[in-house]
PDB file of N, CA and C in Angstrom:
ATOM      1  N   UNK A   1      15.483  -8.890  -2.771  1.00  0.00           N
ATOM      2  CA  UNK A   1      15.111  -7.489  -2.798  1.00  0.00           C
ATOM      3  C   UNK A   1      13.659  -7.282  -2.346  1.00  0.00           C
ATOM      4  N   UNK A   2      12.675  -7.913  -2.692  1.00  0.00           N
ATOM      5  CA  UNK A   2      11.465  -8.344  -2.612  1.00  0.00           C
ATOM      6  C   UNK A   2      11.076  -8.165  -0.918  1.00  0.00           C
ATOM      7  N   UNK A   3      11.619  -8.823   0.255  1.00  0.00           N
ATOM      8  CA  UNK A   3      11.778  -8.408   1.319  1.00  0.00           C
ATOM      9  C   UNK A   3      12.308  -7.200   2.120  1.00  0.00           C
ATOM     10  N   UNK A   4      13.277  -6.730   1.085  1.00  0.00           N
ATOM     11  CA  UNK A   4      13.544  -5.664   1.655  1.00  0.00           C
ATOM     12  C   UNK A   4      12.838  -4.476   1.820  1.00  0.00           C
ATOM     13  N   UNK A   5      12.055  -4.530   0.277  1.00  0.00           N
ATOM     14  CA  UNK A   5      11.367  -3.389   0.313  1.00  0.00           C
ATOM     15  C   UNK A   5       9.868  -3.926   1.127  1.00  0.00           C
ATOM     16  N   UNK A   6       9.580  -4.894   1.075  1.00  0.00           N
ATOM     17  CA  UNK A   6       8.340  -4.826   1.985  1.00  0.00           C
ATOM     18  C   UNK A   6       8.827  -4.568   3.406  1.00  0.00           C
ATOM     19  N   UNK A   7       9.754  -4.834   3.734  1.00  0.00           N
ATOM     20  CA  UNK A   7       9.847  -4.766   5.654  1.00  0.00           C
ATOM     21  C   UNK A   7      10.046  -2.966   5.250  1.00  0.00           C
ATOM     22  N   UNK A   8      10.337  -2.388   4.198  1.00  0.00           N
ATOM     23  CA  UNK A   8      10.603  -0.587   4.366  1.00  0.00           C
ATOM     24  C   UNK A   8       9.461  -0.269   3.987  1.00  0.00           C
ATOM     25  N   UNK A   9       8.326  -0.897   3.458  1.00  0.00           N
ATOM     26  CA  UNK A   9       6.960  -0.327   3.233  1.00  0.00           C
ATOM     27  C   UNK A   9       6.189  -0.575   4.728  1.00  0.00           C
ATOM     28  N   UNK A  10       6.475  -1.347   5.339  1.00  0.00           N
ATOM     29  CA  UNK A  10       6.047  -1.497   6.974  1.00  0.00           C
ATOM     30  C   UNK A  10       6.505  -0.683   7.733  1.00  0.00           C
ATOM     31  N   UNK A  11       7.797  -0.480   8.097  1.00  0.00           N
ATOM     32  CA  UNK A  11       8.112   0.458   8.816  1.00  0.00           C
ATOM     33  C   UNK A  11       7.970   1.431   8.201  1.00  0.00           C
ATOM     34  N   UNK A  12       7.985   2.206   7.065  1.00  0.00           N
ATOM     35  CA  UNK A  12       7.116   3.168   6.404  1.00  0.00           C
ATOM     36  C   UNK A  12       5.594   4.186   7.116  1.00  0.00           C
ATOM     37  N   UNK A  13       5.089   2.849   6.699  1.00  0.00           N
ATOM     38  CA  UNK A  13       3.441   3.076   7.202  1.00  0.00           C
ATOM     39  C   UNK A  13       3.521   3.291   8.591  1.00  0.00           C
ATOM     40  N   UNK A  14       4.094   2.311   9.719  1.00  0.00           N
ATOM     41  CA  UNK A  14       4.278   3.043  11.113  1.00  0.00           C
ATOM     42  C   UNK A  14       4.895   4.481  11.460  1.00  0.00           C
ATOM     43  N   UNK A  15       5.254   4.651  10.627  1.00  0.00           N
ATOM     44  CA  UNK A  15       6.373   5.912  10.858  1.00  0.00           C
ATOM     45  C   UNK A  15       5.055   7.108  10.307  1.00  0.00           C
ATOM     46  N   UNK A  16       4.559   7.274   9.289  1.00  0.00           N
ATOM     47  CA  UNK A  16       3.450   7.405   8.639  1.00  0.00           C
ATOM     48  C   UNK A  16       2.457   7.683   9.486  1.00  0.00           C
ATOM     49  N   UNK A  17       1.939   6.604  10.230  1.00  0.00           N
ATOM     50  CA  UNK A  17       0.747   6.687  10.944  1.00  0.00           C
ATOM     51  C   UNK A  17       1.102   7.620  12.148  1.00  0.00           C
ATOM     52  N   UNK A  18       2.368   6.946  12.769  1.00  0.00           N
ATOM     53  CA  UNK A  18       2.974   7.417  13.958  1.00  0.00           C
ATOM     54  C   UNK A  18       2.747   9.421  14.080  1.00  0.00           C
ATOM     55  N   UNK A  19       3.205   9.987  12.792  1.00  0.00           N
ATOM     56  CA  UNK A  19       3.614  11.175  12.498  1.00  0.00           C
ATOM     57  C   UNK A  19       2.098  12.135  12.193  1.00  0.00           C
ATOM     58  N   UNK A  20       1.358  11.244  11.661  1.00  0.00           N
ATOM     59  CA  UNK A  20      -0.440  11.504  11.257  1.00  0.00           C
ATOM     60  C   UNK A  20      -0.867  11.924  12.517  1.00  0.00           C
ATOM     61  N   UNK A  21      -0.619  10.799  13.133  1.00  0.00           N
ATOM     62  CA  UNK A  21      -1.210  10.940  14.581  1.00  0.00           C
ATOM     63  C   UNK A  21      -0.899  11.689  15.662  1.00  0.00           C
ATOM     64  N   UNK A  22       0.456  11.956  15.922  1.00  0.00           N
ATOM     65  CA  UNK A  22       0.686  13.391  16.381  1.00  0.00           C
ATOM     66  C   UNK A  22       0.405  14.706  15.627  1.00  0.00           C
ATOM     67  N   UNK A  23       0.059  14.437  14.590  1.00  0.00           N
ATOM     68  CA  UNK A  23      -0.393  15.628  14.012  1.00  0.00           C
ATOM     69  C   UNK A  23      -2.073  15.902  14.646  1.00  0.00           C
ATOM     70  N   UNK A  24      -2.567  14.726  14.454  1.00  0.00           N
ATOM     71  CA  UNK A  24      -4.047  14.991  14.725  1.00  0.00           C
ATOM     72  C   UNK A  24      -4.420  15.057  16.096  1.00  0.00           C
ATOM     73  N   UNK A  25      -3.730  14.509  16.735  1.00  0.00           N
ATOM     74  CA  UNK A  25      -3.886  14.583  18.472  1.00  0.00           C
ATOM     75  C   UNK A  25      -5.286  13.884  18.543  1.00  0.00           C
ATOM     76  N   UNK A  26      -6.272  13.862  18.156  1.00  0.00           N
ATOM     77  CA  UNK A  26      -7.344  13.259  18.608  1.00  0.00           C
ATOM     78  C   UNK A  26      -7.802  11.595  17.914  1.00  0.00           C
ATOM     79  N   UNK A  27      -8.089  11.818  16.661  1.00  0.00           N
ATOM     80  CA  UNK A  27      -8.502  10.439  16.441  1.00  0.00           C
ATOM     81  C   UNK A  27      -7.382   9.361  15.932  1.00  0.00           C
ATOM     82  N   UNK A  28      -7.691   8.547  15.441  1.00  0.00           N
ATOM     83  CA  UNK A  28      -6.297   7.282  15.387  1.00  0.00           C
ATOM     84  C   UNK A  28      -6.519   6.647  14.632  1.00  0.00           C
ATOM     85  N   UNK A  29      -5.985   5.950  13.619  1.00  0.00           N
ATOM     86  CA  UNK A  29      -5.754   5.026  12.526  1.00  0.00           C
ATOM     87  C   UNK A  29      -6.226   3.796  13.025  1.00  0.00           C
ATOM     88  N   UNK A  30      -7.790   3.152  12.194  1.00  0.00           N
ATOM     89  CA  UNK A  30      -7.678   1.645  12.856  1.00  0.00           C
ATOM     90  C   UNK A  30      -7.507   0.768  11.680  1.00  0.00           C
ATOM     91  N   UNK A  31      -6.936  -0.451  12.414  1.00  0.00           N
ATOM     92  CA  UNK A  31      -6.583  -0.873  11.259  1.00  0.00           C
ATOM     93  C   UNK A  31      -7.336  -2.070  10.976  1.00  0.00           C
ATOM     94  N   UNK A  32      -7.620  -2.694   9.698  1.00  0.00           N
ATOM     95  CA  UNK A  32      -7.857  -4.363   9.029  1.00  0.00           C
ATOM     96  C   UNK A  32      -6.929  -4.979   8.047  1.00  0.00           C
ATOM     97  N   UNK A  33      -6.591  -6.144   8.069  1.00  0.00           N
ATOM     98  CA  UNK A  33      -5.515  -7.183   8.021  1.00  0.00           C
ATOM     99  C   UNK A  33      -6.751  -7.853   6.892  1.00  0.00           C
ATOM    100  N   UNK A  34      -5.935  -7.855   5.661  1.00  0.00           N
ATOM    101  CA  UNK A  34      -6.818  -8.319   4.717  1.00  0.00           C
ATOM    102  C   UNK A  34      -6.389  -9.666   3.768  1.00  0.00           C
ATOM    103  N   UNK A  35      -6.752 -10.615   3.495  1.00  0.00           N
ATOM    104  CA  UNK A  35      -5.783 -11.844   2.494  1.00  0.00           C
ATOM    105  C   UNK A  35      -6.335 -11.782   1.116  1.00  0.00           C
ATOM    106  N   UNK A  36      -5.427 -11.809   0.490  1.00  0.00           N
ATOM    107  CA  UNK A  36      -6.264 -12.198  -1.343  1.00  0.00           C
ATOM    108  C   UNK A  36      -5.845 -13.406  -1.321  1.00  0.00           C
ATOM    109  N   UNK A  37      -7.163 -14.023  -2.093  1.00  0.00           N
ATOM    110  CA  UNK A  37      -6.886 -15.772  -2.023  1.00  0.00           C
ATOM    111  C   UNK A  37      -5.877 -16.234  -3.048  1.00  0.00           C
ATOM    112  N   UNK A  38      -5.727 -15.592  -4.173  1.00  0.00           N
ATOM    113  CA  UNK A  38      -4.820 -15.832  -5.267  1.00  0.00           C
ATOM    114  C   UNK A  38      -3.465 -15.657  -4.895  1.00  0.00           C
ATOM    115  N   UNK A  39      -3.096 -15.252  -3.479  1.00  0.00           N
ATOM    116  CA  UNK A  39      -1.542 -15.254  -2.877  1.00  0.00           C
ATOM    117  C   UNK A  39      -1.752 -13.596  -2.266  1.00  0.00           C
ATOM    118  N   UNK A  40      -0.991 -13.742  -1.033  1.00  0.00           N
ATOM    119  CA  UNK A  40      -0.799 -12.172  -0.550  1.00  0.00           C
ATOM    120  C   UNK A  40      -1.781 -11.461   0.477  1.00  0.00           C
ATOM    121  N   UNK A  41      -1.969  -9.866   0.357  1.00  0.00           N
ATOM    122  CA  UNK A  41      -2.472  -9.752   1.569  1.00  0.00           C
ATOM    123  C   UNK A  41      -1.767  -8.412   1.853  1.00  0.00           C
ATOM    124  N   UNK A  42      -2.598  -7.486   2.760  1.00  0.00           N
ATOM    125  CA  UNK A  42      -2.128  -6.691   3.274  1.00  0.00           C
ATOM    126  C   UNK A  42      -2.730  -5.767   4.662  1.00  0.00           C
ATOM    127  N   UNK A  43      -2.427  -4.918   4.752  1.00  0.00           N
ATOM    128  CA  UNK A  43      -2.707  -4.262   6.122  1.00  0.00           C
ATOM    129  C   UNK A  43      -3.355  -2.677   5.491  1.00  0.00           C
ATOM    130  N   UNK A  44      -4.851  -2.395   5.779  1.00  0.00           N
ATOM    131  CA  UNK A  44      -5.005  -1.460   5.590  1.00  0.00           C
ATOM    132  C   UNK A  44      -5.390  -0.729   7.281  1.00  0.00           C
ATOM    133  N   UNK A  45      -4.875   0.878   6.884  1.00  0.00           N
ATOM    134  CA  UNK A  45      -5.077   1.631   8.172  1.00  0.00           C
ATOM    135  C   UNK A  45      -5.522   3.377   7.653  1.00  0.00           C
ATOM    136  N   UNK A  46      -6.982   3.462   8.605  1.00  0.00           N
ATOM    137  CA  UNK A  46      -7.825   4.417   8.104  1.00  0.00           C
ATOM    138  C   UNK A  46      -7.940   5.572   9.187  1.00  0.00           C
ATOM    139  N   UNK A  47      -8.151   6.970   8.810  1.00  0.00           N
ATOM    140  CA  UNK A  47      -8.220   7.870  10.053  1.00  0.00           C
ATOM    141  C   UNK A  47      -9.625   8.472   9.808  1.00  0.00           C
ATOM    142  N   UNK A  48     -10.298   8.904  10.159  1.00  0.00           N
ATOM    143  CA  UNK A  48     -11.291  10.101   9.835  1.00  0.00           C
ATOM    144  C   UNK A  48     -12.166  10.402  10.988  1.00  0.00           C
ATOM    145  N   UNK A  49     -12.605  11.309  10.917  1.00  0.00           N
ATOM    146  CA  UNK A  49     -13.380  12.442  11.638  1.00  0.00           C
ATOM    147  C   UNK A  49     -12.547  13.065  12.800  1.00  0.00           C
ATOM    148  N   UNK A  50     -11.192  13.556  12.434  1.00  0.00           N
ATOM    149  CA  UNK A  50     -10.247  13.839  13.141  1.00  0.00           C
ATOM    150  C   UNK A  50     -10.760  15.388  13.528  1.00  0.00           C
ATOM    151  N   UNK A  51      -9.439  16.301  13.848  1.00  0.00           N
ATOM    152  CA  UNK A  51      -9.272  18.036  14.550  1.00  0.00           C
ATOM    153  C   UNK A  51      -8.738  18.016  13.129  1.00  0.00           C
ATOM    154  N   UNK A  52      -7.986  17.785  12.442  1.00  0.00           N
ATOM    155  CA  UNK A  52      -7.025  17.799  11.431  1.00  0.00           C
ATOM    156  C   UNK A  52      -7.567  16.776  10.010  1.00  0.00           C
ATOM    157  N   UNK A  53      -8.051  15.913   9.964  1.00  0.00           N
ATOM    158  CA  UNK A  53      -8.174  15.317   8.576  1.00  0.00           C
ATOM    159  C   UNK A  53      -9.296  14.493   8.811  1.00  0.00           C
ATOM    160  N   UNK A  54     -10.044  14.751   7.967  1.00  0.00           N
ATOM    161  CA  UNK A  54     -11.594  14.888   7.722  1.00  0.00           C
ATOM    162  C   UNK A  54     -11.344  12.780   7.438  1.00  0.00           C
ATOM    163  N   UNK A  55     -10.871  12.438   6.239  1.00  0.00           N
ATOM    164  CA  UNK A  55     -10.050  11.062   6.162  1.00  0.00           C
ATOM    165  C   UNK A  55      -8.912  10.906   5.703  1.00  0.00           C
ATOM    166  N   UNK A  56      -8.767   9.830   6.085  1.00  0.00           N
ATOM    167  CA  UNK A  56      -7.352   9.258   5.174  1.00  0.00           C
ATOM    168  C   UNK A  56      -6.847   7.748   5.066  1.00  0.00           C
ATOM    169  N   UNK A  57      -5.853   7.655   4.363  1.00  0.00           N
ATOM    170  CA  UNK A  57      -5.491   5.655   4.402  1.00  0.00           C
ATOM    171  C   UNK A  57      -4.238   5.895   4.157  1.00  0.00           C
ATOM    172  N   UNK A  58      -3.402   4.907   5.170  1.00  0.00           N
ATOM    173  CA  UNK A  58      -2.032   4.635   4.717  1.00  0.00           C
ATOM    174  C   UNK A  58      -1.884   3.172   4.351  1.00  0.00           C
ATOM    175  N   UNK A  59      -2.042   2.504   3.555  1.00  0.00           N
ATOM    176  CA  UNK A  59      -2.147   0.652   3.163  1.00  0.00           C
ATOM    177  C   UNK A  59      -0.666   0.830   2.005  1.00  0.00           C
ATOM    178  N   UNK A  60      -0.139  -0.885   3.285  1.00  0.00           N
ATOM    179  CA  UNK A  60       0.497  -1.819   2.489  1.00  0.00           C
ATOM    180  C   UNK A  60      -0.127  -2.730   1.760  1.00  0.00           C
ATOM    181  N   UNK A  61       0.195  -3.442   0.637  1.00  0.00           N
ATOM    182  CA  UNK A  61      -0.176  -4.953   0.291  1.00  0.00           C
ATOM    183  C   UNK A  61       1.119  -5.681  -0.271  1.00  0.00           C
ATOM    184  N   UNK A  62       0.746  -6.428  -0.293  1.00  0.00           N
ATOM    185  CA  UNK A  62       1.983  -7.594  -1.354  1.00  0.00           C
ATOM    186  C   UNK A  62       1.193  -8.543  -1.349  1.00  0.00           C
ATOM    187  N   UNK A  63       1.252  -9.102  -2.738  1.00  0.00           N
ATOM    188  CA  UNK A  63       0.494  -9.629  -3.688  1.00  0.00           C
ATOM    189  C   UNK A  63       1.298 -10.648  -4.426  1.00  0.00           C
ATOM    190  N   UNK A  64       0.843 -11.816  -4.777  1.00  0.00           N
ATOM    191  CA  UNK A  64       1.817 -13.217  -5.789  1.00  0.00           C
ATOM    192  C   UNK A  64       0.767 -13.862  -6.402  1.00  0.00           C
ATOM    193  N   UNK A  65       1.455 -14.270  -7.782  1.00  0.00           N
ATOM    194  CA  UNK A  65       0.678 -15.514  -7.973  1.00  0.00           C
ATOM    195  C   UNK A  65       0.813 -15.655  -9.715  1.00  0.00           C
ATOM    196  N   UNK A  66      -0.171 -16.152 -10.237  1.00  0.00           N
ATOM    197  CA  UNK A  66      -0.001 -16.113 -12.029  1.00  0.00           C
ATOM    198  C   UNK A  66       0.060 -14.940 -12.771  1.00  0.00           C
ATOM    199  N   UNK A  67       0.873 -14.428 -13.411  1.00  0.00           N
ATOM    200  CA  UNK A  67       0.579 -13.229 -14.452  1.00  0.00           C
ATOM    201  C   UNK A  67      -0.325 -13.116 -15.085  1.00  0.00           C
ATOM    202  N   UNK A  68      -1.589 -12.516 -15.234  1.00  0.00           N
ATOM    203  CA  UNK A  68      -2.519 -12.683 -16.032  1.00  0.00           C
ATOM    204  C   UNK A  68      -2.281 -12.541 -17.614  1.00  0.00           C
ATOM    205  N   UNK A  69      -3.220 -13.151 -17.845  1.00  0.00           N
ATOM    206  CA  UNK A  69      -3.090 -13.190 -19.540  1.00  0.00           C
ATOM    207  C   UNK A  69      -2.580 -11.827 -20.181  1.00  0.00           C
ATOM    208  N   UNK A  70      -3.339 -10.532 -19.498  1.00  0.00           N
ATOM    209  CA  UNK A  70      -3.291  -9.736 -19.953  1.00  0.00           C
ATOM    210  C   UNK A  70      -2.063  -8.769 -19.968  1.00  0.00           C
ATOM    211  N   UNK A  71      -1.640  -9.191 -18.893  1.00  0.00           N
ATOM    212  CA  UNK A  71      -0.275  -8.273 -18.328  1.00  0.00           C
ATOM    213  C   UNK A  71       0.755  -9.197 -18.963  1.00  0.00           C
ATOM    214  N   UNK A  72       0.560 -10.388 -19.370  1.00  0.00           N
ATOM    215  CA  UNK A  72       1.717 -11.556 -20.328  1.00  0.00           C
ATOM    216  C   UNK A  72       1.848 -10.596 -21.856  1.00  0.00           C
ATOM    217  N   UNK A  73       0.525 -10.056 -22.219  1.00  0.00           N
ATOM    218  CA  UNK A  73       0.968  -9.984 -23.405  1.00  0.00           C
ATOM    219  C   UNK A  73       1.282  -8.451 -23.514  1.00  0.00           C
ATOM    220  N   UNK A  74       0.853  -7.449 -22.464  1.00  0.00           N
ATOM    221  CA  UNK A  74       1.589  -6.415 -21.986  1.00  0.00           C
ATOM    222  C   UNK A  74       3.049  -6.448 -21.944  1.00  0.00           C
ATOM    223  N   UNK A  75       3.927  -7.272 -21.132  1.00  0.00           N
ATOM    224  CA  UNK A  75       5.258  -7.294 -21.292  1.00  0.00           C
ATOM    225  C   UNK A  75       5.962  -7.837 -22.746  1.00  0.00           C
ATOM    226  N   UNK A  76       4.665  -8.663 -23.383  1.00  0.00           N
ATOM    227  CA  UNK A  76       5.471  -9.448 -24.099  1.00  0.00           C
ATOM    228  C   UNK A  76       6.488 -11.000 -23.532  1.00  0.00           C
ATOM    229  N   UNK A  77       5.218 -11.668 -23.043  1.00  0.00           N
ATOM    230  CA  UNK A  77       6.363 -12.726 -22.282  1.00  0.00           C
ATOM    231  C   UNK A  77       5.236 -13.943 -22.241  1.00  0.00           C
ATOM    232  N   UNK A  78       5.463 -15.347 -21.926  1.00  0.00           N
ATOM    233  CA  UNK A  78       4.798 -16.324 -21.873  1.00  0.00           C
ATOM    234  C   UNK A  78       4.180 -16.703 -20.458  1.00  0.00           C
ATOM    235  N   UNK A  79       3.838 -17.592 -19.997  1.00  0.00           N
ATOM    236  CA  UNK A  79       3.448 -17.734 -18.670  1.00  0.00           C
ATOM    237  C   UNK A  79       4.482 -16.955 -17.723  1.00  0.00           C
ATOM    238  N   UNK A  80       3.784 -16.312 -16.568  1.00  0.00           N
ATOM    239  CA  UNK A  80       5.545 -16.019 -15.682  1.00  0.00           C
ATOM    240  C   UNK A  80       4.657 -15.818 -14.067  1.00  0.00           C
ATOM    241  N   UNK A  81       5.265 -15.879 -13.242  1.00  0.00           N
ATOM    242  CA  UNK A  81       4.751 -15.850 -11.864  1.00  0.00           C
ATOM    243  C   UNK A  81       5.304 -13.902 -12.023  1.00  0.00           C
ATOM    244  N   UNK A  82       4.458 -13.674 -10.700  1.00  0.00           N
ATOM    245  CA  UNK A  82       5.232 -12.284 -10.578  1.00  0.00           C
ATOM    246  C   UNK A  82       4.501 -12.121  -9.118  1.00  0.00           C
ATOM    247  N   UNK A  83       5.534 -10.696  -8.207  1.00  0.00           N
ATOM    248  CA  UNK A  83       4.998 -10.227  -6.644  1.00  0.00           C
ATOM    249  C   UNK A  83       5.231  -8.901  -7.212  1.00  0.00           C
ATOM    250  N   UNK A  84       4.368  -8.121  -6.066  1.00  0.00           N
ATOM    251  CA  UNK A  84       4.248  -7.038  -6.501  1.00  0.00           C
ATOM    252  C   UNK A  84       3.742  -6.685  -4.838  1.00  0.00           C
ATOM    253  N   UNK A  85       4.083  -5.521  -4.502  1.00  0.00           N
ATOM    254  CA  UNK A  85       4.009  -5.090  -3.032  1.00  0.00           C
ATOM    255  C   UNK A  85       4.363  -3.166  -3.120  1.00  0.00           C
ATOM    256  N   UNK A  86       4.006  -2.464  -2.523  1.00  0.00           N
ATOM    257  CA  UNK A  86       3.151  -0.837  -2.516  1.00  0.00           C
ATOM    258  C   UNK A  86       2.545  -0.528  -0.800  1.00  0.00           C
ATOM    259  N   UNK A  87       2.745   0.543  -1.192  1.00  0.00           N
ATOM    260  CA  UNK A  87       2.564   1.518  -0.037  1.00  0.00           C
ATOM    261  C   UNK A  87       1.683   2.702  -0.757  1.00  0.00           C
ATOM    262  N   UNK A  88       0.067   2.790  -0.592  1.00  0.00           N
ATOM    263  CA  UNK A  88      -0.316   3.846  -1.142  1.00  0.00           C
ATOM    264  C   UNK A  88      -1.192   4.863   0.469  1.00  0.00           C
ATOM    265  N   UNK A  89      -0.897   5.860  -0.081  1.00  0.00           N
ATOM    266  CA  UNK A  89      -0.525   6.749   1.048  1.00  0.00           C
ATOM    267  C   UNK A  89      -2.306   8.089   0.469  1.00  0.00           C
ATOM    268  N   UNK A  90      -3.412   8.489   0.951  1.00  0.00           N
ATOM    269  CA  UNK A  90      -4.110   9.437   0.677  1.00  0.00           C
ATOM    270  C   UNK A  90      -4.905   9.995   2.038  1.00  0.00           C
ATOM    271  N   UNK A  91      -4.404  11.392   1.814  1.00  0.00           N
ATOM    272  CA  UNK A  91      -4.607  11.869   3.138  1.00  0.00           C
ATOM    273  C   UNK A  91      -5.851  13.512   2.647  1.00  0.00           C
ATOM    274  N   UNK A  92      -6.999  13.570   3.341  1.00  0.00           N
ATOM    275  CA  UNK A  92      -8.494  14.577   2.859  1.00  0.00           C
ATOM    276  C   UNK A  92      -7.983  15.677   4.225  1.00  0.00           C
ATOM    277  N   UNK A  93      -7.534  16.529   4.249  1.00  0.00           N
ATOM    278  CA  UNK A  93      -7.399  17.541   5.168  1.00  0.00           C
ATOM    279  C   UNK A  93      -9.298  18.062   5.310  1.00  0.00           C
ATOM    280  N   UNK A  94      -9.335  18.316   6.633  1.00  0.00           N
ATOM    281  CA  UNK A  94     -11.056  19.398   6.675  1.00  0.00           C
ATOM    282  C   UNK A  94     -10.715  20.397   6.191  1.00  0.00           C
ATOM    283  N   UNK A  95      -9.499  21.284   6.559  1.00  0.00           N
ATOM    284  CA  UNK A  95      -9.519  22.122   5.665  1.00  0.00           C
ATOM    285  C   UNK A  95      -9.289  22.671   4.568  1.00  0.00           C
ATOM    286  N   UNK A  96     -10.578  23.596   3.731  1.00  0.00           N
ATOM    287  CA  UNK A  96     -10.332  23.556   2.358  1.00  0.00           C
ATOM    288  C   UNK A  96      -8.890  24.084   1.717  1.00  0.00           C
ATOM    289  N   UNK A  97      -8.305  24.877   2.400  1.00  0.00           N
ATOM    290  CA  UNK A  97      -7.333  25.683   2.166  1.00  0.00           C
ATOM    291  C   UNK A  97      -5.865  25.087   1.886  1.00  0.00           C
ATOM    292  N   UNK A  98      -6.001  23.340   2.613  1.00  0.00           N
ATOM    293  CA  UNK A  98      -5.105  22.431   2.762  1.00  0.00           C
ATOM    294  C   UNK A  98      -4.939  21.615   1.792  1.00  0.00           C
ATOM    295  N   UNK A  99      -3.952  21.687   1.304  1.00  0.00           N
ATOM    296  CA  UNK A  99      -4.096  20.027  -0.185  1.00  0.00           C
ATOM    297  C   UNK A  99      -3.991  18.908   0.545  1.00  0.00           C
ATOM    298  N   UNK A 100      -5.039  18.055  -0.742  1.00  0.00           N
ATOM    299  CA  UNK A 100      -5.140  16.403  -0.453  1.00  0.00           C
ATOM    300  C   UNK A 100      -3.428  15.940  -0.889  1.00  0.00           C
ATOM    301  N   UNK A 101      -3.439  15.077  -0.332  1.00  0.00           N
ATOM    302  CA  UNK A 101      -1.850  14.503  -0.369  1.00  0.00           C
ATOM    303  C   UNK A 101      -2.338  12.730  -1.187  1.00  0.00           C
ATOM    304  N   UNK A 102      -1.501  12.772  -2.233  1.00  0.00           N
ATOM    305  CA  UNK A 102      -1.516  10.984  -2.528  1.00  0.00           C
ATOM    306  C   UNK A 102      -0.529  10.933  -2.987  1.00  0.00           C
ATOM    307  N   UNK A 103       0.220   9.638  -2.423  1.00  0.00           N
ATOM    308  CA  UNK A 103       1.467   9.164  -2.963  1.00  0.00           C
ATOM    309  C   UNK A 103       1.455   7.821  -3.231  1.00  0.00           C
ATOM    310  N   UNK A 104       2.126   7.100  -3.801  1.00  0.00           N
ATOM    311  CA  UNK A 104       2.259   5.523  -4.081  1.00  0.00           C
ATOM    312  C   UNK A 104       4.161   5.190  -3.944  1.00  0.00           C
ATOM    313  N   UNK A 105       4.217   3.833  -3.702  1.00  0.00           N
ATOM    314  CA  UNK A 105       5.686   3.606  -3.767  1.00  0.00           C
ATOM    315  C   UNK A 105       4.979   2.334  -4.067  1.00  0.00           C
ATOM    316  N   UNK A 106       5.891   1.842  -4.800  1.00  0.00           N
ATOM    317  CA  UNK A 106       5.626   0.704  -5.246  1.00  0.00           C
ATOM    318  C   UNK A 106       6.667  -0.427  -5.844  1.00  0.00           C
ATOM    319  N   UNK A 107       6.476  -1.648  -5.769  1.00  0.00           N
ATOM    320  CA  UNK A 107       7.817  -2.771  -6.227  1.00  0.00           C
ATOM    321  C   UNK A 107       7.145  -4.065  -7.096  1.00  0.00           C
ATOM    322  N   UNK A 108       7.782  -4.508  -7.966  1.00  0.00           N
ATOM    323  CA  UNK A 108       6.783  -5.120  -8.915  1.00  0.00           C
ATOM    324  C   UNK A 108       8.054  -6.240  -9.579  1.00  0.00           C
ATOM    325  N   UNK A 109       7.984  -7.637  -9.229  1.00  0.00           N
ATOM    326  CA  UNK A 109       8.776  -8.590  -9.784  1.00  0.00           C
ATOM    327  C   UNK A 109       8.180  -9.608 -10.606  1.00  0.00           C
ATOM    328  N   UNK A 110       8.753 -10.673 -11.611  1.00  0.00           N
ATOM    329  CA  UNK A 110       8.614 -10.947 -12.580  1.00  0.00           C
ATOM    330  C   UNK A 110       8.943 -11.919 -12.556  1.00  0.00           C
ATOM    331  N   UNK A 111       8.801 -13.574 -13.026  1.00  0.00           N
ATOM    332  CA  UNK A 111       9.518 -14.624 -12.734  1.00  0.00           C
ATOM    333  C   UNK A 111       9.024 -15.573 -13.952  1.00  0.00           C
ATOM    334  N   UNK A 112       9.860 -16.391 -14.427  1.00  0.00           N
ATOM    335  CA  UNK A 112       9.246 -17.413 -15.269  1.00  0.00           C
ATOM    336  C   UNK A 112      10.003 -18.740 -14.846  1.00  0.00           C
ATOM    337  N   UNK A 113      10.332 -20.342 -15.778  1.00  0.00           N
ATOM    338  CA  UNK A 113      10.737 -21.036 -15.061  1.00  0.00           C
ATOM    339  C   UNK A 113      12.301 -20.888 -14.827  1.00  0.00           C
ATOM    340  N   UNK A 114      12.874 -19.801 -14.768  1.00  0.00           N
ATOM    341  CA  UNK A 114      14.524 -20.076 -14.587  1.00  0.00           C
ATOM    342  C   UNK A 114      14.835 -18.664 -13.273  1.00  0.00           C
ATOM    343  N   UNK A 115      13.258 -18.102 -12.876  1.00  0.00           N
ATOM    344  CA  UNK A 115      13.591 -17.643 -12.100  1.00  0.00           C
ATOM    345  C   UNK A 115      13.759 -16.411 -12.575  1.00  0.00           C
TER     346      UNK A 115
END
């Protein structure tokens, strides 16, 4: 499942940017390709000083590795691996009259030794 939803948080964000950007006609989303050393990584993509939106970010990540202590005793559970992967979406219109837009989607898995 874990793949699935990341390849739909990718084509997501293209579709996303794709649709931003005909909106704005002038400036363009650039992007940086980022790694966390503890497992994972993602793609952030930024617009601003557009005709249409002053800024904005459409970023994937997906993320792995140890459950922290803290989130162990949050669930209630002993050591456990876990991935976790999101699409957070915030878009600053110039104009005042326009609402800011933020959305999140998000997927969050859990693992100990039996899987």
């Amino acid at each position: 499942m874990k793949e699935q939803f990341y390849a739909y948080i990718q084509n997501l964000q293209d579709q996303i940017c794709k649709g931003l950007e005909a909106v704005e006609g002038q400036a363009k989303f650039r992007e940086d390709l980022w790694e966390r050393p503890e497992g994972g990584g993602g793609r952030t993509r930024v617009i601003e000083n557009g005709q249409v939106f002053e800024k904005g970010g459409v970023n994937i990540s997906a993320v792995h590795g140890k459950l922290p202590e803290a989130m162990q005793k949050m669930f209630n559970v002993g050591e456990a691996d876990f991935f976790a992967c999101g699409l957070s979406l915030v878009m600053h219109p110039k104009s005042p009259m326009t609402p800011t837009v933020h959305a999140n989607w998000r997927y969050f898995e859990m693992y100990d030794d039996n899987g």
